[in-house]
Protein backbone atom coordinates (compact mmCIF):
# COMPACT_ATOMS: atom_id res chain seq x y z
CA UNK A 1 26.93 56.31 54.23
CA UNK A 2 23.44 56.88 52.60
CA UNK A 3 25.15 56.61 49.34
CA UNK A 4 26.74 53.01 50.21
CA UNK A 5 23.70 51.86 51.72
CA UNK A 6 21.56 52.19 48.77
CA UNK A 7 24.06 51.02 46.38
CA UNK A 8 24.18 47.61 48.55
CA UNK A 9 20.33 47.84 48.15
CA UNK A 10 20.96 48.33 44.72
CA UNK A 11 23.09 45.36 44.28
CA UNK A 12 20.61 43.12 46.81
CA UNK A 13 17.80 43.83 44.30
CA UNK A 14 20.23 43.55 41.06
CA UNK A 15 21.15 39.80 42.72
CA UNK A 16 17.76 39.31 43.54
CA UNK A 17 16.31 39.63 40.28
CA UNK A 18 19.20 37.70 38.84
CA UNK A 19 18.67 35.11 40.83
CA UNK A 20 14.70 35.52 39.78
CA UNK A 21 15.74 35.25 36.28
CA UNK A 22 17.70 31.89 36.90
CA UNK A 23 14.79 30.27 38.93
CA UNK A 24 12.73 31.22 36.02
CA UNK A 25 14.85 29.50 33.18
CA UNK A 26 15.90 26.97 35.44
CA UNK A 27 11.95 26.17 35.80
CA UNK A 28 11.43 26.57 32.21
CA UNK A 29 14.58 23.71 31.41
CA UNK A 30 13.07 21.63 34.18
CA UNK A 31 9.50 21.70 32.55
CA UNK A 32 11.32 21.04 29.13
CA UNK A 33 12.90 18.34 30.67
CA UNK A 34 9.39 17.19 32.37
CA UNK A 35 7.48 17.37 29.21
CA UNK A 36 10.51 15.65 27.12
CA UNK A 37 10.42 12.96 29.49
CA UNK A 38 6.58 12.16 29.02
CA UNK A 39 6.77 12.38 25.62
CA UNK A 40 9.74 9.68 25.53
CA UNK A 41 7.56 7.52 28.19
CA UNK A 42 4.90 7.86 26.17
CA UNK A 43 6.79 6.54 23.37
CA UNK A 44 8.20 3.99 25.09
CA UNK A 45 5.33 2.89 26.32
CA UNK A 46 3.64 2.73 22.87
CA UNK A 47 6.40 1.19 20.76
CA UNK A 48 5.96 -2.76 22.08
CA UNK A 49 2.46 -2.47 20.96
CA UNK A 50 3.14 -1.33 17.58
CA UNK A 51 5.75 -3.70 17.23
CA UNK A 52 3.14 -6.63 18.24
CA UNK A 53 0.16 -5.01 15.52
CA UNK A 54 2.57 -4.91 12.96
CA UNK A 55 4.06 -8.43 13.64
CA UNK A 56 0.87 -9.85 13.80
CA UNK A 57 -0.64 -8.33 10.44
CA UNK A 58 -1.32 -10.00 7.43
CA UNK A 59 -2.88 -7.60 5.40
CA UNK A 60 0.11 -5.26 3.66
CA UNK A 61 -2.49 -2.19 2.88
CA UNK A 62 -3.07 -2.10 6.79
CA UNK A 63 0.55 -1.54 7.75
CA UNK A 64 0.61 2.11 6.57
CA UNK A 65 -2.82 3.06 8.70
CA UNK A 66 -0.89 1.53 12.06
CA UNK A 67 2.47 3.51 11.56
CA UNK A 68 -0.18 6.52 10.97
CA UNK A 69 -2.14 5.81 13.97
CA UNK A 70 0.58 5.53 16.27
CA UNK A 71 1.99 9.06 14.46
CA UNK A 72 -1.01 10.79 15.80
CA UNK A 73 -0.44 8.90 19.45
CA UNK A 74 2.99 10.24 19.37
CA UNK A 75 3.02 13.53 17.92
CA UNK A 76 -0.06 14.58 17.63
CA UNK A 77 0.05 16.15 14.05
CA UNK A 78 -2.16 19.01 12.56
CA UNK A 79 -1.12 16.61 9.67
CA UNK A 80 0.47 13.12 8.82
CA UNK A 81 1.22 11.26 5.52
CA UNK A 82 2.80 7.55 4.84
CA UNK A 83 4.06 7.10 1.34
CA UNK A 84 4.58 3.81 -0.17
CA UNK A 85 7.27 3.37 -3.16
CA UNK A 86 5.67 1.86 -6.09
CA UNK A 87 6.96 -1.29 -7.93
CA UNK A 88 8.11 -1.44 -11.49
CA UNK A 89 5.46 -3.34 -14.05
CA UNK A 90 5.96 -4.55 -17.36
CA UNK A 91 4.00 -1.48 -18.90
CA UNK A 92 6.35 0.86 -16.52
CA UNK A 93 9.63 0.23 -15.67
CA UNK A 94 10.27 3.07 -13.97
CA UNK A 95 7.19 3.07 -11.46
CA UNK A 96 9.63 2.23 -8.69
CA UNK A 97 10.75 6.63 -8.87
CA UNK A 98 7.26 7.15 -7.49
CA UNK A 99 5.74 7.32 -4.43
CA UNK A 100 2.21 7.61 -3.41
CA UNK A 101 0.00 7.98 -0.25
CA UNK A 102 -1.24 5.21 1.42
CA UNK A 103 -2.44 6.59 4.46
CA UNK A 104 -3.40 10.44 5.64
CA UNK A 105 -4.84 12.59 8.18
CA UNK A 106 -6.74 14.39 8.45
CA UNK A 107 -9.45 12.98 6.14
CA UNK A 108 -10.48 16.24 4.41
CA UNK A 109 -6.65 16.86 3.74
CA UNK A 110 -6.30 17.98 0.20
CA UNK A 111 -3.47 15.40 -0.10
CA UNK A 112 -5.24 12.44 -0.99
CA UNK A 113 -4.55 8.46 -0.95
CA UNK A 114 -3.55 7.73 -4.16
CA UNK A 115 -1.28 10.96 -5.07
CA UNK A 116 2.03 10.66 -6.07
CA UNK A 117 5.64 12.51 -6.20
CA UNK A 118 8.68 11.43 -8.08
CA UNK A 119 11.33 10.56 -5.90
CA UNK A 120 13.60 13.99 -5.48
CA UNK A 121 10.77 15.97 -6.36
CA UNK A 122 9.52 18.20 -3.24
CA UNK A 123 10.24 18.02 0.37
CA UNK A 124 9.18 14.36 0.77
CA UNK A 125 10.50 13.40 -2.72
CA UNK A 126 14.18 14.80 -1.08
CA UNK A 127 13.70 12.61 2.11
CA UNK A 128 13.31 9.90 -0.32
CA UNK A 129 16.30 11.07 -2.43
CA UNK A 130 18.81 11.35 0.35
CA UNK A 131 17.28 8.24 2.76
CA UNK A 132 17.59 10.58 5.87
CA UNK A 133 15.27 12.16 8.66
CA UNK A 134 15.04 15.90 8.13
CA UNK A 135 13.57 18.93 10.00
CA UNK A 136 11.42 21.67 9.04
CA UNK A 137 14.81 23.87 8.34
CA UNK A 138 16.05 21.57 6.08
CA UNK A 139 12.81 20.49 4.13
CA UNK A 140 11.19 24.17 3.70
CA UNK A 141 13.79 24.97 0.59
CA UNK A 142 12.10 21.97 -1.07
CA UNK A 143 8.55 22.84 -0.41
CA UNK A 144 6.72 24.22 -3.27
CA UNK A 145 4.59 27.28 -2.15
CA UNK A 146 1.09 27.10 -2.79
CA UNK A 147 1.43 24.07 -4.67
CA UNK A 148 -2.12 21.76 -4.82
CA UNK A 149 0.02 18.70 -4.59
CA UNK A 150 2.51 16.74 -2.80
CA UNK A 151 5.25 19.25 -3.28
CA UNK A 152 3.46 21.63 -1.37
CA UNK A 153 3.50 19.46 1.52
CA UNK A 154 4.47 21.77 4.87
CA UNK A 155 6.55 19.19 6.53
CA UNK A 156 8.07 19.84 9.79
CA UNK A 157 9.41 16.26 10.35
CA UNK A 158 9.86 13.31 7.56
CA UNK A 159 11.69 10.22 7.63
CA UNK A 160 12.75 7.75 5.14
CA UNK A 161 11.53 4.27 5.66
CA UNK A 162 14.96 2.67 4.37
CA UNK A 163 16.53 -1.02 5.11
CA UNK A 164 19.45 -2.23 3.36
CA UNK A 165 20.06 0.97 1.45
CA UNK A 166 16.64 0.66 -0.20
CA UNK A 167 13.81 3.17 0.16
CA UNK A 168 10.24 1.65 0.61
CA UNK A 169 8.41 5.12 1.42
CA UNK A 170 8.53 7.84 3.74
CA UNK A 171 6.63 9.27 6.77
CA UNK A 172 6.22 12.93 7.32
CA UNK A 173 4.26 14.90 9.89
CA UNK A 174 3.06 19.19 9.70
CA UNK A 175 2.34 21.45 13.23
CA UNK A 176 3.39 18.61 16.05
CA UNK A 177 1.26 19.58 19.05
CA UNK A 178 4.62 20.11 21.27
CA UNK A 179 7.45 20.28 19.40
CA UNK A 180 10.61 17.61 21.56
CA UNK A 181 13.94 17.63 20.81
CA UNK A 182 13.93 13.71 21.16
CA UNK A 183 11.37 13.83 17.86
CA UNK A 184 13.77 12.84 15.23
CA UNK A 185 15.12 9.63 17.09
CA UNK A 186 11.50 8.43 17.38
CA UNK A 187 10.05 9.10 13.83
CA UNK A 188 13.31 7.32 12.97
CA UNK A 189 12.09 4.23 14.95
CA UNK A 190 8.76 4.25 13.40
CA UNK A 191 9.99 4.50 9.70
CA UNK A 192 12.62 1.72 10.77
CA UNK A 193 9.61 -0.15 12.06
CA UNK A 194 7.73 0.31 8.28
CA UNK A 195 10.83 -0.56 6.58
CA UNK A 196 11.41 -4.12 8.38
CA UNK A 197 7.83 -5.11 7.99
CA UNK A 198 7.47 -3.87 4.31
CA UNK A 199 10.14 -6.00 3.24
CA UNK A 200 9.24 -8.80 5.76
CA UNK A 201 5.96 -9.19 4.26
CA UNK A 202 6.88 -8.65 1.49
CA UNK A 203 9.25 -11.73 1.16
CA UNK A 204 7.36 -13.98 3.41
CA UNK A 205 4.83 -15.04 1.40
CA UNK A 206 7.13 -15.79 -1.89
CA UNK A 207 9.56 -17.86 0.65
CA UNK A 208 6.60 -19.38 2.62
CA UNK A 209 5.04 -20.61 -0.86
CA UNK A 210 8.23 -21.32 -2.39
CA UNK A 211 7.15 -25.50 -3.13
CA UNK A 212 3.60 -24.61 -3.96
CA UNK A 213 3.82 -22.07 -6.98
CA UNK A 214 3.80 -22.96 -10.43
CA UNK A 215 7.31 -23.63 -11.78
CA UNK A 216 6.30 -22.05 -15.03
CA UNK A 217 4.86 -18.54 -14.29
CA UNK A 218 5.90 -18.17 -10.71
CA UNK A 219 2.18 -17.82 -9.22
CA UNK A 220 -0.07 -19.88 -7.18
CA UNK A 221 -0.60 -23.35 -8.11
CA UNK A 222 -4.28 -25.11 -7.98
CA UNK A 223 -3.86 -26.71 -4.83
CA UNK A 224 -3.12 -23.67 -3.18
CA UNK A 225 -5.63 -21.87 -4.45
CA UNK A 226 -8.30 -24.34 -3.36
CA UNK A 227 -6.76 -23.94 0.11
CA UNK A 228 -6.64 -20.13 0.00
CA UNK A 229 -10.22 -20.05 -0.98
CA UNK A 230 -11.58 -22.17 1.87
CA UNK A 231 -9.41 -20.13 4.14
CA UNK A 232 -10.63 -16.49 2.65
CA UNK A 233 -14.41 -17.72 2.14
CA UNK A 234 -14.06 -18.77 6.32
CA UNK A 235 -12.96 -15.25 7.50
CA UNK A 236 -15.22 -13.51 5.59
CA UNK A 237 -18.12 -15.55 7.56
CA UNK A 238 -16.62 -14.97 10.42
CA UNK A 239 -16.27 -10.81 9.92
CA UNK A 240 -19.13 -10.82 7.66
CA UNK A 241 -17.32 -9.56 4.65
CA UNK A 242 -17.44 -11.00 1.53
CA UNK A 243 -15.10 -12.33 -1.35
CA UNK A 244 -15.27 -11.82 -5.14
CA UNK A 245 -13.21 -14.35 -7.44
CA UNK A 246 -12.51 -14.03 -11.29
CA UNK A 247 -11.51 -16.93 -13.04
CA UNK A 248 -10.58 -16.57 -16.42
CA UNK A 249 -8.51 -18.22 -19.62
CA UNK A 250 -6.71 -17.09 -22.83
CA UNK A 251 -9.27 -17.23 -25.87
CA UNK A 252 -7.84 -19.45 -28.66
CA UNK A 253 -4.77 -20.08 -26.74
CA UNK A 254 -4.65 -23.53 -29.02
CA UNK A 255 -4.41 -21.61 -31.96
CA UNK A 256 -1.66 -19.58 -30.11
CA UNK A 257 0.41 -22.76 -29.29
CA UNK A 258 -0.64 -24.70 -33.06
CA UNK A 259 0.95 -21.18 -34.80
CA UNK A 260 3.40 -20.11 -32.63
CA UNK A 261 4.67 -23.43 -31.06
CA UNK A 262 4.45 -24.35 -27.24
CA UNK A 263 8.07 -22.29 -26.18
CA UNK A 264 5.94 -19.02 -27.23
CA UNK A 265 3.11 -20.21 -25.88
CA UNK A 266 5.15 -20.59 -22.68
CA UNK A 267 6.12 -17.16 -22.65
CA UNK A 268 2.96 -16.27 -23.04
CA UNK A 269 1.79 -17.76 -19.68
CA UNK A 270 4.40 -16.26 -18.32
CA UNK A 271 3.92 -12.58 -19.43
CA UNK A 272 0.50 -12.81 -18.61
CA UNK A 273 1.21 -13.75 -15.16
CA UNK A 274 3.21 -10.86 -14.40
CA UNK A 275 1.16 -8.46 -16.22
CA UNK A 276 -2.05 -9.23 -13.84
CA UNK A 277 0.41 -9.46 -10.93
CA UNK A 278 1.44 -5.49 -11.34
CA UNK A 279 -2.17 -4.77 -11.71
CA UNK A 280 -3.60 -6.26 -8.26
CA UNK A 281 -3.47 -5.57 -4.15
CA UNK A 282 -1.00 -7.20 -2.42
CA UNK A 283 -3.64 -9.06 -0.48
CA UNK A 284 -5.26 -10.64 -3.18
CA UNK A 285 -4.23 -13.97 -4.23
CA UNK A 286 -3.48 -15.13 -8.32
CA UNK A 287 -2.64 -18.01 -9.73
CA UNK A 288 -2.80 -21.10 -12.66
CA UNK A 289 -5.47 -22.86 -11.93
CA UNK A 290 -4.96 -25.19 -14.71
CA UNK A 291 -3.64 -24.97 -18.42
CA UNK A 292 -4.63 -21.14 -19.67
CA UNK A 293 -7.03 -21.24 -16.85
CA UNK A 294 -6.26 -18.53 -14.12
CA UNK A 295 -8.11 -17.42 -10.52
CA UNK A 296 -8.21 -14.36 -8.78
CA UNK A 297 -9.52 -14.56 -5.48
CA UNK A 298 -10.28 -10.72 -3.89
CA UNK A 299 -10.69 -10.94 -0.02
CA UNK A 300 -13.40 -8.44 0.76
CA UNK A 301 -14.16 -7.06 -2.10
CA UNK A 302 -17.80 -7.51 -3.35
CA UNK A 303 -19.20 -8.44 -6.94
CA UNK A 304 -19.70 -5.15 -8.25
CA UNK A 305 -16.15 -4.50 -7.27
CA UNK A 306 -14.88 -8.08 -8.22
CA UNK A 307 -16.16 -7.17 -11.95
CA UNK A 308 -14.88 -3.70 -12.45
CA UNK A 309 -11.38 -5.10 -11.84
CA UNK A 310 -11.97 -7.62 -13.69
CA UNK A 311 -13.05 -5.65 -16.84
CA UNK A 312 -10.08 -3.51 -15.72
CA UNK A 313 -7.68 -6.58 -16.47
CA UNK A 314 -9.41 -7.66 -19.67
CA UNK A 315 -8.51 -4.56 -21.13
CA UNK A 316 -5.15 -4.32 -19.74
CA UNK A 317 -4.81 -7.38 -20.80
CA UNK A 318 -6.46 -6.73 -24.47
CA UNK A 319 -4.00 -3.82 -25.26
CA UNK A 320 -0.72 -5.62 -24.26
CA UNK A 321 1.84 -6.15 -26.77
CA UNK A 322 2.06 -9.50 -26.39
CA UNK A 323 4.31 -11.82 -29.16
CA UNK A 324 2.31 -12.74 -32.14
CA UNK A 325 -0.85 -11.15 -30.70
CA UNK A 326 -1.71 -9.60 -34.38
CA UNK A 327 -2.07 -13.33 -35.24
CA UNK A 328 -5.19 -14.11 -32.78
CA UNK A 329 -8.47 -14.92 -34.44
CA UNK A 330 -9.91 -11.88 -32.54
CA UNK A 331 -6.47 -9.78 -33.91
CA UNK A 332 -5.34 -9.46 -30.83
CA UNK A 333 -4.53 -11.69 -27.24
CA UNK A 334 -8.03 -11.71 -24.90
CA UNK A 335 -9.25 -13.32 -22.04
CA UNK A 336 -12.54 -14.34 -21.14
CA UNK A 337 -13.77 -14.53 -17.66
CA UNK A 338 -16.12 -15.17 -15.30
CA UNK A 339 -17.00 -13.48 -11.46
CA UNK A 340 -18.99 -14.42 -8.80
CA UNK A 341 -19.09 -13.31 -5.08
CA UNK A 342 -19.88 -15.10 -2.00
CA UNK A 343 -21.74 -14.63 -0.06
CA UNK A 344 -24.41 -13.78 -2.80
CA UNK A 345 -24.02 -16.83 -5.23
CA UNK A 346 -22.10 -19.40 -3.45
CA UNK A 347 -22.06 -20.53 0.36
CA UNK A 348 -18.65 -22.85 -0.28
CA UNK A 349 -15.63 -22.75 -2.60
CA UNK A 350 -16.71 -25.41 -4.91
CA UNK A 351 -20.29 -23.73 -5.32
CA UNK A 352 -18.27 -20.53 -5.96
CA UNK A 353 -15.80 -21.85 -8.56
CA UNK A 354 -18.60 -23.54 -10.34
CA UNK A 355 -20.72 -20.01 -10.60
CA UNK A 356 -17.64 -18.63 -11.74
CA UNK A 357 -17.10 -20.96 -14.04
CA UNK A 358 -20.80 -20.93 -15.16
CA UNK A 359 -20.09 -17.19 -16.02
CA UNK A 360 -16.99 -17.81 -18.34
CA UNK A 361 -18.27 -20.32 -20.14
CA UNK A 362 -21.58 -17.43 -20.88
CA UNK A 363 -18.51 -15.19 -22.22
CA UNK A 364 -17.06 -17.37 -24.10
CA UNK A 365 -19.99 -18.75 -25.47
CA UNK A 366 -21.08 -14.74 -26.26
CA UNK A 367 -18.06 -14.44 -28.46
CA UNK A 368 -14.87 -14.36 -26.38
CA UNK A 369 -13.22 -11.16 -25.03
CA UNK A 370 -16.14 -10.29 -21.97
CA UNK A 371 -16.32 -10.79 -18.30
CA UNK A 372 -20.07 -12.25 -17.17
CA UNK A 373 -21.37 -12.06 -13.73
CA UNK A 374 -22.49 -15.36 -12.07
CA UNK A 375 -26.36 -15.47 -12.23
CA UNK A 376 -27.21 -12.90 -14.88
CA UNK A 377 -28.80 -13.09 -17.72
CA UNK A 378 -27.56 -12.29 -21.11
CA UNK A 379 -29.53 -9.01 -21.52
CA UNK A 380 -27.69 -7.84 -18.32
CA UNK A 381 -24.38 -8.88 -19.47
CA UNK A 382 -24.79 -6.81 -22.08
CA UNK A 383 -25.86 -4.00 -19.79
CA UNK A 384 -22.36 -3.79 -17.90
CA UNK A 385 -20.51 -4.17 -21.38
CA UNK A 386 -21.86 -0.66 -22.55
């Protein structure tokens, strides 16, 4: 009898601790399913208002720093990256196998805006590669140990940023501060949410401008321009930024025309056009402002800045291959230009254009093939040249 009583004890406790055990997971799954459904509320609760910032901006270099912010809202990352694709040029075809960081966290990361990875290459190259959303298990064979550079990025989560069967970039996230089982589905609706407002902004403005470019090169026309400018020199007062323009023309573009007749001359325009287009922001705004005549207007960028892209273009511009360039005076096809900044030399777009124009005429008159700075003297030109 002593014997069957303490095996019944035996069992009670056996049952007892079973039934412990149970509570125990049962607690654990119900605090999975606690913290699963905060993180999805959370979500939830976050996704109209990224869907109204990203609606409602106009500036394309701003869209990656939104998807990133609400990244770290969501996830809360050790570490974040968005990667843009890059477009083909003239000088490189194949620029569109690249991608390269627009936006990061955190800001002493050692991947830095700017970097790039061939599509394929790496873990986030592969997301690329195969358009998908993969997990840690399936990026670590692509990771690159120890690498310095994007291959070596730890990814526990990435996600292609695909519509249409094209790949604009890719978001990836390292050390999640809880990891949720719901995580793929909602970096899936973020990268969907890049994707759609890449390529929306990125065909708006082309569609929206459609009757006011110039039929032969396929950029701004004056009118616009003027309009842009007055808009662009009114938001900068309002912010209290400022705005840099660079208007330049083809040296001896006459001569071009007179020896090469006006169907090369034509093509001309029109490779020059593109080749400035592959060279600038997506927020600034380039067009013909009249015969060989061209304007760049750079929202928010100041004259010091204004000029180093602009000697950046001359020379781009100076070691093209263009048709019949060996037959230029100067050996070569240049451009002379002028910049000027408001709000330091102009207070309205017609004072601004007319600096501007002060300054190219300085370079051309200096020999052709320079950019000048509205409001400086000769000596100084000279200065920046070196």
């Amino acid at each position: 009898m002593l014997w069957s009583r303490l095996r019944s004890e035996s069992a009670r406790s056996k049952l007892v601790e079973s039934q412990s055990l149970e509570l125990a997971e049962l607690r654990q799954h119900l605090d999975r399913l606690e913290d699963e459904q905060q993180f999805v509320t959370q979500f939830i609760h976050e996704f109209p208002h990224l869907t109204a910032e990203l609606q409602s901006e106009r500036k394309l270099r701003r869209v990656p720093v939104i998807l990133l912010q609400m990244i770290l809202r969501t996830f809360q990352p050790e570490h974040a990256l968005i990667l843009i694709r890059r477009k083909s040029t003239l000088a490189e075809p194949e620029r569109d196998q690249r991608l390269v960081v627009a936006a990061v966290t955190p800001s002493d990361s050692p991947y830095k805006p700017g970097m790039e990875i061939a599509i394929g290459e790496g873990a986030l190259g592969h997301v690329a590669g195969t358009e998908e959303i993969l997990g840690r298990d399936e990026l670590e064979p692509h990771v690159s140990a120890g690498a310095e550079d994007l291959t070596g990025f730890p990814a526990d989560l990435a996600a292609a940023m695909v519509l249409d069967g094209h790949t604009m970039g890719v978001v990836a996230l390292a050390k999640p501060g809880k990891a949720q089982p719901r995580a793929k589905a909602i970096l899936r609706l973020i990268a969907q949410m890049g994707a759609f407002t890449f390529n929306n902004m990125a065909t708006f403005v082309p569609m929206k401008s459609a009757a006011d470019v110039d039929p032969l090169t396929g950029i701004f026309n004056k009118r616009v321009l003027n309009y842009r400018l007055g808009r662009v020199m009114k938001e900068a007062e309002e912010s209290g930024s400022q705005v840099a323009v660079f208007l330049f023309d083809i040296d001896h573009f006459k001569n071009y025309n007179d020896v090469n007749g006006h169907v090369a001359g034509d093509q001309l325009l029109r490779l020059l056009s593109h080749l400035v287009s592959d060279n600038i922001r997506a927020d600034d705004i380039f067009g013909r402002f009249g015969g060989e005549e061209f304007l760049l207007i750079l929202p928010e960028r100041s004259l010091e800045e204004g000029r180093r892209l602009a000697e950046i273009l001359r020379l781009e511009i100076e070691g093209y291959q263009f048709p019949y360039g060996e037959w230029q005076p100067l050996g070569r096809l240049t451009v002379s230009g002028g910049v000027a900044a408001f709000p330091g030399n102009a207070q309205n777009p017609a004072d601004l254009l007319r600096a501007a124009d002060a300054a190219l005429y300085g370079a051309k008159k200096a020999g052709r093939n320079q950019v000048w700075i509205a409001g400086e003297s000769a000596a100084l030109q000279a200065v920046h040249r070196r």
